[in-house]
C-alpha atoms as a PDB file:
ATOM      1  CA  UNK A   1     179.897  31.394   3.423  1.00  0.00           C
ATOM      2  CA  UNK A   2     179.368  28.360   5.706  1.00  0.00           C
ATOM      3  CA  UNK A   3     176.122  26.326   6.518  1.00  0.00           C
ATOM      4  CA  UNK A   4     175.109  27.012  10.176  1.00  0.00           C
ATOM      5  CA  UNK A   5     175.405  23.658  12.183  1.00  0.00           C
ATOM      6  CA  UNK A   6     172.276  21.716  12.248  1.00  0.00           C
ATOM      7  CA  UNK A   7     170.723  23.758   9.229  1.00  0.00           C
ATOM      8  CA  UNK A   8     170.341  22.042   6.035  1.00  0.00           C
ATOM      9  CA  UNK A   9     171.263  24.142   2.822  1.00  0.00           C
ATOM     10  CA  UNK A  10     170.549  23.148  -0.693  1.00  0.00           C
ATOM     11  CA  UNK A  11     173.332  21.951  -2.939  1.00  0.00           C
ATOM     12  CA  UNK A  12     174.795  23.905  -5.327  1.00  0.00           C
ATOM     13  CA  UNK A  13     174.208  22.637  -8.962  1.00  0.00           C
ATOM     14  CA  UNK A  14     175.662  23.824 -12.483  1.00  0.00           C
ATOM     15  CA  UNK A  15     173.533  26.304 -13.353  1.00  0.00           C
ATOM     16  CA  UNK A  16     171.399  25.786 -16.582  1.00  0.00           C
ATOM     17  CA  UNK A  17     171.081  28.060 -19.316  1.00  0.00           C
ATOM     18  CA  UNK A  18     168.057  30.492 -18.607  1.00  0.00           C
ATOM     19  CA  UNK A  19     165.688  30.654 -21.302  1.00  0.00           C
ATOM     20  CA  UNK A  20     163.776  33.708 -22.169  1.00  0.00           C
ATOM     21  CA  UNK A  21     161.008  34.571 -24.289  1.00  0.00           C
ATOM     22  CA  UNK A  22     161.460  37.412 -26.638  1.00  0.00           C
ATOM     23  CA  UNK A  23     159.172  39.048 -29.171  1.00  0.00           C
ATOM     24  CA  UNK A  24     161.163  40.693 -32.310  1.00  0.00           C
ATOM     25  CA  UNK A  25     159.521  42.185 -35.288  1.00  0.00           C
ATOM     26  CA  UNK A  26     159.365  39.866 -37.841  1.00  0.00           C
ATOM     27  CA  UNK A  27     162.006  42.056 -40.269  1.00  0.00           C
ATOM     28  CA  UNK A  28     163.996  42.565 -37.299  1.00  0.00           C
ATOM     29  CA  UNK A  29     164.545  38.700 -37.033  1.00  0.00           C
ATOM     30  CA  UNK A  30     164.823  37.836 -40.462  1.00  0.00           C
ATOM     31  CA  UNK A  31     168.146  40.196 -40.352  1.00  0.00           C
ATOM     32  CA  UNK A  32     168.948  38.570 -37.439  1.00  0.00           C
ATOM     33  CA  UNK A  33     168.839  34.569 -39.258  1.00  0.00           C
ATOM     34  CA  UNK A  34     170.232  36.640 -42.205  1.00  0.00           C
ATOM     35  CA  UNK A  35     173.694  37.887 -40.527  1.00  0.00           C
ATOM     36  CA  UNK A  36     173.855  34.705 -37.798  1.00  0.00           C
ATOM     37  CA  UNK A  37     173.359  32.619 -41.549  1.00  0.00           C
ATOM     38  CA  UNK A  38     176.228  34.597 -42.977  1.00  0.00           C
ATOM     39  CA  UNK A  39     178.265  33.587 -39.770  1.00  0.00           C
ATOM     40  CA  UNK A  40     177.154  30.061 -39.313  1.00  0.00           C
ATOM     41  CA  UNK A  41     175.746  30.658 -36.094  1.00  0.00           C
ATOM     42  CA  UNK A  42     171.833  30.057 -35.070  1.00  0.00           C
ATOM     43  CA  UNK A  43     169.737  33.099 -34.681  1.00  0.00           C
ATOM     44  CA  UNK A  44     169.692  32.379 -30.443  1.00  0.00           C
ATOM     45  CA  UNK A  45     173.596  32.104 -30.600  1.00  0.00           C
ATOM     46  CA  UNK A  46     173.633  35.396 -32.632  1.00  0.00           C
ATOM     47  CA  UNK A  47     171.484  37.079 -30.294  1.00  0.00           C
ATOM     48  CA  UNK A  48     173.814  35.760 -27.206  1.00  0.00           C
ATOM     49  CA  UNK A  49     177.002  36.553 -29.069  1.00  0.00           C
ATOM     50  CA  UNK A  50     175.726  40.304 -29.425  1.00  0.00           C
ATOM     51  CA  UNK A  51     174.147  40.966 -26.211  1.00  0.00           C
ATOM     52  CA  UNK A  52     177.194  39.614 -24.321  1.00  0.00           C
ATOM     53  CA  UNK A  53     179.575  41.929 -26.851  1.00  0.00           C
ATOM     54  CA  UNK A  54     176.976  44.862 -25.956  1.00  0.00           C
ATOM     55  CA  UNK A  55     177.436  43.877 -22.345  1.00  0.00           C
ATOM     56  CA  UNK A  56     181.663  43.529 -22.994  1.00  0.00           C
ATOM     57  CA  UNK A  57     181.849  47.212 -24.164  1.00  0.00           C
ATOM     58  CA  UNK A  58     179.495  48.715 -21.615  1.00  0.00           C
ATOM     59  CA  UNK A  59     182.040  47.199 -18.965  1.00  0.00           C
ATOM     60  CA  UNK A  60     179.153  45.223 -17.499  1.00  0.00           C
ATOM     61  CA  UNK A  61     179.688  41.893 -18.455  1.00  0.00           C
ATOM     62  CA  UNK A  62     180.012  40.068 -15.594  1.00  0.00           C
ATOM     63  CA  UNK A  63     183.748  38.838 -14.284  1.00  0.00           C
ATOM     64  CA  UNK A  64     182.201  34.991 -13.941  1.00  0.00           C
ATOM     65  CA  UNK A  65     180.691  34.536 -17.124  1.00  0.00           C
ATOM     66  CA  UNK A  66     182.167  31.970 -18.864  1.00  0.00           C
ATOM     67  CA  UNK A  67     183.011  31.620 -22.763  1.00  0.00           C
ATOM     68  CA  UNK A  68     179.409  30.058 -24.963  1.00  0.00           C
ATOM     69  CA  UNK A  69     180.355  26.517 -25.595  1.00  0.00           C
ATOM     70  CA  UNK A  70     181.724  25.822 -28.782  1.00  0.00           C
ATOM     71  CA  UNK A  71     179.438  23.345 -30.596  1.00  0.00           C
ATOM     72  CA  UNK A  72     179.429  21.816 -33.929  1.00  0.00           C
ATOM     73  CA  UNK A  73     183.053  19.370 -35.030  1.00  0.00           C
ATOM     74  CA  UNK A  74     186.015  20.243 -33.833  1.00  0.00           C
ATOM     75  CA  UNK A  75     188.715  21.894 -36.499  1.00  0.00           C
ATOM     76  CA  UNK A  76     190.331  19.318 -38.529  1.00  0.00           C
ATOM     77  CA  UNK A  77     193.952  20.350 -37.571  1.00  0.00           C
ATOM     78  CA  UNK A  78     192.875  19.080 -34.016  1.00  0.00           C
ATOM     79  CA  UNK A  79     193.717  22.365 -32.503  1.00  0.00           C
ATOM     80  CA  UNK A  80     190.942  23.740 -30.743  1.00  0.00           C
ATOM     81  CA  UNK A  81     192.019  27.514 -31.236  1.00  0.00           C
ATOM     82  CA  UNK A  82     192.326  27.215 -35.203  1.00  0.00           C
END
């Protein structure tokens, strides 16, 4: 899709991570921090990892969506898929 001559467009920038407000019942998240603990994940990265593995087996995950950054130290081995 192009501009039309004369017309000014905005520029396209990375998109941001959207945040979202969500209300849980407070058993609900403690299972949550419980099982992301058990993981070593945060309870927002657990709640990312299942929603887009919900999303994955409903076949609606979108084709775009690229992989959650990997945070934390890399592995010691220095290969990034280990």
């Amino acid at each position: 899709m192009t501009a039309p001559s004369g017309g000014s467009t905005p520029e396209r920038r990375p998109q941001q991570r959207k945040q979202v407000r969500l209300r849980l019942d407070p058993l609900v998240y403690e299972a949550l921090a419980r099982w992301a603990s058990d993981e070593l994940r945060s309870a927002n990265a657990q709640i990312e990892f299942l929603l887009r593995r919900a999303l994955a087996e409903a076949g609606r995950l979108p084709r775009g969506t690229k992989p959650v950054p990997r945070r934390g130290r890399p592995p010691a081995s220095g290969d990034p898929e280990s």
